[in-house]
N, C-alpha and C. Protein backbone atom coordinates (compact mmCIF):
# COMPACT_ATOMS: atom_id res chain seq x y z
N UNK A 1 15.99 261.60 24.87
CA UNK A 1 16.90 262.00 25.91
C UNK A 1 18.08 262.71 25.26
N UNK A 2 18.95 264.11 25.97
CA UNK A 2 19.87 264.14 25.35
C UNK A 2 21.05 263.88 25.66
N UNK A 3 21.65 263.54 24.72
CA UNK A 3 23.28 263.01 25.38
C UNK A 3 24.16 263.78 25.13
N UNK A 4 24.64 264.17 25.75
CA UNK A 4 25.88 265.21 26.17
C UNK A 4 27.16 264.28 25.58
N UNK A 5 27.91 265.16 24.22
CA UNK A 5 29.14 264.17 23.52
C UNK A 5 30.02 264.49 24.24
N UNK A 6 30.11 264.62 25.22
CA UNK A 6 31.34 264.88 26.06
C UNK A 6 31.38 263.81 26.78
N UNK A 7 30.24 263.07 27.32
CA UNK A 7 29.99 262.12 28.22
C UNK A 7 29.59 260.72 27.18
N UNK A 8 30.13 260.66 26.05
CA UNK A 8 29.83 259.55 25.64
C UNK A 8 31.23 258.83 25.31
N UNK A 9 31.42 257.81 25.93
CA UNK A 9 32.22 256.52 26.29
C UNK A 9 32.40 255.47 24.74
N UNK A 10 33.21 254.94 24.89
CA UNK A 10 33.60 253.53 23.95
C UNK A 10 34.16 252.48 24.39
N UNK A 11 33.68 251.46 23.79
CA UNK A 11 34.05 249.92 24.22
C UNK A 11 34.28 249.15 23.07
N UNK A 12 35.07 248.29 22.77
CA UNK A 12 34.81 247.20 21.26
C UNK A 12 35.08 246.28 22.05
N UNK A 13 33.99 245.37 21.16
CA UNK A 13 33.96 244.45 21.08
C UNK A 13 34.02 243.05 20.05
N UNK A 14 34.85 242.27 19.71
CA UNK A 14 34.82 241.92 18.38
C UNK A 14 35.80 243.05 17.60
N UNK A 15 34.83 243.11 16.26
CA UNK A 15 35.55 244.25 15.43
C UNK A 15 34.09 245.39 15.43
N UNK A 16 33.81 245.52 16.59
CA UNK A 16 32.29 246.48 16.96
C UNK A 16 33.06 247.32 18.02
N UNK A 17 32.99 248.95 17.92
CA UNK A 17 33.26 249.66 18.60
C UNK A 17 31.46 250.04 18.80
N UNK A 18 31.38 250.26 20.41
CA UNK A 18 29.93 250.91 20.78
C UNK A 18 29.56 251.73 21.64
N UNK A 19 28.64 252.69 21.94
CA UNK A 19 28.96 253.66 22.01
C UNK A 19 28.00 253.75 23.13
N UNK A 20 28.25 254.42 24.53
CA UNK A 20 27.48 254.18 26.05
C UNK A 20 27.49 255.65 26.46
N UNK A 21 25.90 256.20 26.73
CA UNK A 21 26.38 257.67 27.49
C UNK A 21 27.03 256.61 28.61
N UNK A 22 26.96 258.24 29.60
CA UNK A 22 27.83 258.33 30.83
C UNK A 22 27.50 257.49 32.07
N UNK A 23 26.31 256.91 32.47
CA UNK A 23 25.45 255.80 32.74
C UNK A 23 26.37 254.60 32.50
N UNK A 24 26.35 254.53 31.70
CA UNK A 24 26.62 253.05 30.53
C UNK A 24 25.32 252.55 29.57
N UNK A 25 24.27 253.15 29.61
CA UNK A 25 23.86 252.63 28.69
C UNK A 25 24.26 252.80 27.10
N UNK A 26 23.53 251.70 26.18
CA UNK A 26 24.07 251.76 24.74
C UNK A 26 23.69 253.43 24.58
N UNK A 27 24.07 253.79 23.61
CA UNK A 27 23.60 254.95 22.67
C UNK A 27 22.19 254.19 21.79
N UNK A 28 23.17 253.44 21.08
CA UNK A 28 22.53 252.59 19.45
C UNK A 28 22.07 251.35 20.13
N UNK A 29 20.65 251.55 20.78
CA UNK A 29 20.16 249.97 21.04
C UNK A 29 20.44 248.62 19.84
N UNK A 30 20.31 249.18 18.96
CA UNK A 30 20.61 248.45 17.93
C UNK A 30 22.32 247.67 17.90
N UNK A 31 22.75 248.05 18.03
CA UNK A 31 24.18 247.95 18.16
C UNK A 31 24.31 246.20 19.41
N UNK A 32 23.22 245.82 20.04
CA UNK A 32 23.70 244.89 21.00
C UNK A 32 23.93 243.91 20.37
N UNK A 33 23.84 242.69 20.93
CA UNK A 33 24.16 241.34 20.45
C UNK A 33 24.63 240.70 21.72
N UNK A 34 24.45 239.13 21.71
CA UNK A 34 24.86 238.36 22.88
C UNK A 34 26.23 238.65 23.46
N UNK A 35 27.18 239.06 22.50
CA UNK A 35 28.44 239.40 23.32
C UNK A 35 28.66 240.59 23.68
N UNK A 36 27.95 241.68 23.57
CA UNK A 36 27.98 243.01 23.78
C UNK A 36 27.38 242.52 25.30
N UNK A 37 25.96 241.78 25.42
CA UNK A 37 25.30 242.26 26.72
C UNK A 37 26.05 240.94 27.33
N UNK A 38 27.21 240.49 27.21
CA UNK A 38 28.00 239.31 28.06
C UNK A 38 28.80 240.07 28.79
N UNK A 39 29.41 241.27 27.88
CA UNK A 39 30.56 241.92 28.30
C UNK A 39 30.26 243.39 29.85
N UNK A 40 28.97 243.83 29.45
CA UNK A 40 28.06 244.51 29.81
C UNK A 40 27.32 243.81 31.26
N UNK A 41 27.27 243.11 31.42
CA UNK A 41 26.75 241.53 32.52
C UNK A 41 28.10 241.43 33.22
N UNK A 42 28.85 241.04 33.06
CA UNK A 42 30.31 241.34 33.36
C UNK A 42 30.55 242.10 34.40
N UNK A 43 30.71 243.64 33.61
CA UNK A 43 30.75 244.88 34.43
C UNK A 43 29.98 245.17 35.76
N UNK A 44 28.29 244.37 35.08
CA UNK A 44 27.33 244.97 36.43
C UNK A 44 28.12 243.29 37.15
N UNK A 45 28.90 242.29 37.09
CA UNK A 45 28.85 241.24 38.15
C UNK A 45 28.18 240.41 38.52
N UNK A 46 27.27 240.37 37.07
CA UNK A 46 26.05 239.08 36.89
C UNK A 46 26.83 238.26 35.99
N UNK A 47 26.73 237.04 36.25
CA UNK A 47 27.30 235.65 35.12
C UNK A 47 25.95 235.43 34.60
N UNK A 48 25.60 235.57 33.74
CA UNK A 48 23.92 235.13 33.15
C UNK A 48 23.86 233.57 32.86
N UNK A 49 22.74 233.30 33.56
CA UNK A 49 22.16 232.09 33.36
C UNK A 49 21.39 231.85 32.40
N UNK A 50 20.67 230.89 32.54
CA UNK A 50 18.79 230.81 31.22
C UNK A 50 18.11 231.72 32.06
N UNK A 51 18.19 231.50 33.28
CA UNK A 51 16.84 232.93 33.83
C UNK A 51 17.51 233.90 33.09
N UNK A 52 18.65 234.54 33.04
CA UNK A 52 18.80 235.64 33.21
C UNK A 52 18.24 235.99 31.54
N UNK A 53 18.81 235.29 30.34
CA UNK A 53 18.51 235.21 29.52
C UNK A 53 17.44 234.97 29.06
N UNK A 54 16.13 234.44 29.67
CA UNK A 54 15.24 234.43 29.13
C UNK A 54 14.34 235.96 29.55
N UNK A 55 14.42 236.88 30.49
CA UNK A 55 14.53 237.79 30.48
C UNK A 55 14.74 238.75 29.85
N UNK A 56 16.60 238.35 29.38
CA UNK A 56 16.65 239.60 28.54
C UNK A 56 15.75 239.50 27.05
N UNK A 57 15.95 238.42 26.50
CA UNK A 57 15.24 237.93 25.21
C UNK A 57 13.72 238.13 25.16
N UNK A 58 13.25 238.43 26.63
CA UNK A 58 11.63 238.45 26.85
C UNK A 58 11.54 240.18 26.29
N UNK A 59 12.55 240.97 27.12
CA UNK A 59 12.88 242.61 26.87
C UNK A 59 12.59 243.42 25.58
N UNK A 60 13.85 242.26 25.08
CA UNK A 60 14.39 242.45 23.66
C UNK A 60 13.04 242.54 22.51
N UNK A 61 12.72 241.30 22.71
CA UNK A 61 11.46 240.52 21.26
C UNK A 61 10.53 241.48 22.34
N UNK A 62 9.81 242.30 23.41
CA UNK A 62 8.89 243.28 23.28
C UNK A 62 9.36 244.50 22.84
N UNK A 63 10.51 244.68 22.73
CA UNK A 63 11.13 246.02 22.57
C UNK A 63 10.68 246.17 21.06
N UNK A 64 11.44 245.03 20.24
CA UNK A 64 11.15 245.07 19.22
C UNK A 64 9.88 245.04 18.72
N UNK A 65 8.63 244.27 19.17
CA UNK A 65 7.38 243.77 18.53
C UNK A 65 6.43 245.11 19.00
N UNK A 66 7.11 246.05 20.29
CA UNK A 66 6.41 247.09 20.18
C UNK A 66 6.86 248.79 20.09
N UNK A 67 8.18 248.47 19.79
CA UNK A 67 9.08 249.69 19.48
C UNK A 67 9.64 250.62 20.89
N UNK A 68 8.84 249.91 21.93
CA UNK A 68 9.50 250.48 23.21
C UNK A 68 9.52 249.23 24.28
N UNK A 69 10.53 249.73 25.16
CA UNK A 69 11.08 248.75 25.84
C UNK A 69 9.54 248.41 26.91
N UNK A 70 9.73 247.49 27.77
CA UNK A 70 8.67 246.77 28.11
C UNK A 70 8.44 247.13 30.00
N UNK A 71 7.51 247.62 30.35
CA UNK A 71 7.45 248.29 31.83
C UNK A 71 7.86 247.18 32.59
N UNK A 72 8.44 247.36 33.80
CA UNK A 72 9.10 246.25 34.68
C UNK A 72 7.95 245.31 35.06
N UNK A 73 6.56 245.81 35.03
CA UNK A 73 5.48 244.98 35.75
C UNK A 73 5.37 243.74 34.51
N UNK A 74 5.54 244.27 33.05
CA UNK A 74 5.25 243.03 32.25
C UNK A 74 6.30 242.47 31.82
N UNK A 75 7.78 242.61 32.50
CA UNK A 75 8.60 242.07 32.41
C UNK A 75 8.23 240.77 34.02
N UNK A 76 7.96 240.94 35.03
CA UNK A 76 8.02 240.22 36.51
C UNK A 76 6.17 239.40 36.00
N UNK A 77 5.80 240.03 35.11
CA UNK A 77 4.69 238.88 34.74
C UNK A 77 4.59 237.68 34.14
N UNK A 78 5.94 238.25 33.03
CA UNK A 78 6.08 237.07 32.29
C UNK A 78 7.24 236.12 32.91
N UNK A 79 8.13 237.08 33.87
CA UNK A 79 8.57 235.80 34.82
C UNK A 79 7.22 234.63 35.41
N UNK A 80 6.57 235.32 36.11
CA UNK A 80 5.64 234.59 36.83
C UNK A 80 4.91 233.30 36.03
N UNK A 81 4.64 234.26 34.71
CA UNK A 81 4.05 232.74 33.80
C UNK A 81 5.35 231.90 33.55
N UNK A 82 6.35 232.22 33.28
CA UNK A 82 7.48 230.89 32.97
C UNK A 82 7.76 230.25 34.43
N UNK A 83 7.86 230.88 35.20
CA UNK A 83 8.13 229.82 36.52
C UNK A 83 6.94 229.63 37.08
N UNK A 84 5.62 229.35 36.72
CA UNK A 84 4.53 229.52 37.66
C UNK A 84 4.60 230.10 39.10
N UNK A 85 5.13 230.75 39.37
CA UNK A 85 5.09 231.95 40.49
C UNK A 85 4.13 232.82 40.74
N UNK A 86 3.64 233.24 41.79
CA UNK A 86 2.59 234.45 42.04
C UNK A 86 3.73 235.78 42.23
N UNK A 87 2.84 236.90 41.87
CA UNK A 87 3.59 238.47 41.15
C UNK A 87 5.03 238.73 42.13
N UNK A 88 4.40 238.36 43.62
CA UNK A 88 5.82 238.56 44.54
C UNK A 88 6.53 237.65 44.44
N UNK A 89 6.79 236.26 44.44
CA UNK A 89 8.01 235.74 44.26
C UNK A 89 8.17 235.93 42.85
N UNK A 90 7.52 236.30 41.62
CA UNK A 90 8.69 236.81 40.71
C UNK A 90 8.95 237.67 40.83
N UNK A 91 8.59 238.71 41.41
CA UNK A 91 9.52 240.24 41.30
C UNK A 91 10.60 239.65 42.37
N UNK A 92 10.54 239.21 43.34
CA UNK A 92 11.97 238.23 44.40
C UNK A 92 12.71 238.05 43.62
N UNK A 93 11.95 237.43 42.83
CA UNK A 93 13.25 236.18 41.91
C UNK A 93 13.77 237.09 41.14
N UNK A 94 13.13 238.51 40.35
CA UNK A 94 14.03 238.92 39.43
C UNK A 94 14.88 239.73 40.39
N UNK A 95 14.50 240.30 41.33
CA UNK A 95 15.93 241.00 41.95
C UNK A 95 16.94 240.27 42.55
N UNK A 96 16.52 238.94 42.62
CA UNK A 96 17.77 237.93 43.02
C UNK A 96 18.70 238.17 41.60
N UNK A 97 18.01 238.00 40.68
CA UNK A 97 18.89 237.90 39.03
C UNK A 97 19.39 239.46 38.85
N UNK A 98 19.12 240.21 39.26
CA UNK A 98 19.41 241.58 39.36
C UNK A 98 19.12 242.59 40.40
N UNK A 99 20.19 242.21 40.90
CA UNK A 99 20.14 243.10 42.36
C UNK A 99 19.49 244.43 42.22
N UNK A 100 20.62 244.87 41.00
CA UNK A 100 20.04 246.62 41.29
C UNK A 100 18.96 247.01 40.51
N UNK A 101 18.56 246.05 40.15
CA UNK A 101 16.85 246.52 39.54
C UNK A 101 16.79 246.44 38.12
N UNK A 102 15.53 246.45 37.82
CA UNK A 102 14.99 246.90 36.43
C UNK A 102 15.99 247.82 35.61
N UNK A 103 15.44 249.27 35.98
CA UNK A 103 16.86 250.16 35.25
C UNK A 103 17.77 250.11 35.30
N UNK A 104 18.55 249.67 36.47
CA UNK A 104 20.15 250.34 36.47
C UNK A 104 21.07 248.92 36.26
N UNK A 105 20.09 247.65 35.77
CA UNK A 105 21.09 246.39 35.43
C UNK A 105 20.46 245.52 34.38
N UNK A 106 19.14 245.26 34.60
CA UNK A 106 18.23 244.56 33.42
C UNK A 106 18.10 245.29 32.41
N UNK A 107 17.83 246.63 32.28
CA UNK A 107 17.77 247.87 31.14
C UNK A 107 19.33 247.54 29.90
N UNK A 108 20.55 248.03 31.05
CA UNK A 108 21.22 248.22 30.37
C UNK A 108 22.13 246.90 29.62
N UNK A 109 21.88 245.93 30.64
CA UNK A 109 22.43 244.78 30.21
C UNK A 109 21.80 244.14 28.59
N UNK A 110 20.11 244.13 28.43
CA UNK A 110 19.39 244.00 27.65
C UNK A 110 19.57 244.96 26.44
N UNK A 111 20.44 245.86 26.08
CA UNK A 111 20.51 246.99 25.56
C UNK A 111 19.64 247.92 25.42
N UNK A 112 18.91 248.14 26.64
CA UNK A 112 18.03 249.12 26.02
C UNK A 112 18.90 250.60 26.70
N UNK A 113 17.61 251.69 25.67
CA UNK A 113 18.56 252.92 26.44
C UNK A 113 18.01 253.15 27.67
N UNK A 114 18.39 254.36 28.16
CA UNK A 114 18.13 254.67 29.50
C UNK A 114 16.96 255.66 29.56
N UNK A 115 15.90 255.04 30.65
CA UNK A 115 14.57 255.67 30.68
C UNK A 115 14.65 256.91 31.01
N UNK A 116 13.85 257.72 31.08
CA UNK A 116 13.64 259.09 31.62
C UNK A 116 13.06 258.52 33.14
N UNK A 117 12.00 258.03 33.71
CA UNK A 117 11.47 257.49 34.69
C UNK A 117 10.55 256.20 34.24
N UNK A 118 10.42 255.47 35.30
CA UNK A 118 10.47 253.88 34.99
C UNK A 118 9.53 253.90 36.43
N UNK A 119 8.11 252.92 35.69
CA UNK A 119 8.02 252.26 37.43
C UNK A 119 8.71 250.68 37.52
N UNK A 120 8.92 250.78 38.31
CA UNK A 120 10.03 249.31 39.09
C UNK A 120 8.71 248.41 39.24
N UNK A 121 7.48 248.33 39.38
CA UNK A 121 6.97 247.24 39.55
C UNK A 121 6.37 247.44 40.90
């Protein structure tokens, strides 16, 4: 994706300055950490729970184990296996934990960057 340096933003946190296009997502996925996506959770007006967190950590460890972030359907699957739920009440349950969806609150909160197009599930 390209990012336009005109439209890129700063925040510190700690002694971590980090760096968000115009969106808010990170620049440097790398750059997150639990208090980056606290502060970030914040902003979108989520207090994170263990759901919310086991989520993002579900994101994260596929992001990492497969170098790209993880489609919303096998993110609301692996809800379903931790709460034994069938596919619709976890996709319910995750938009209860995130209103505005996959991309525009679970994405960025989790640090990932910002998709080009995404299916929602």
């Amino acid at each position: 994706m390209n990012l336009r340096t005109d439209k890129i933003s700063s925040f510190t946190v700690g002694d971590k300055t980090i760096l968000r296009d115009e969106p808010g997502y990170l620049v440097n996925p790398v750059d997150w950490d639990d208090e980056i996506c606290k502060v970030i959770a914040a902003e979108e007006g989520i207090e994170l729970t263990d759901d919310h967190w086991a989520i993002i950590r579900f994101m994260r460890s596929y992001q990492e184990e497969h170098g790209v972030s993880p489609d919303a359907r096998f993110v609301f699957n692996e809800l379903a296996k931790r709460k034994s739920l069938n596919k619709t009440a976890a996709r319910e349950q995750f938009f209860e934990l995130f209103p505005y969806g996959y991309v525009k609150q679970a994405c960025k909160i989790a640090g990932m960057m910002q998709p080009r197009a995404w299916s929602t599930g």
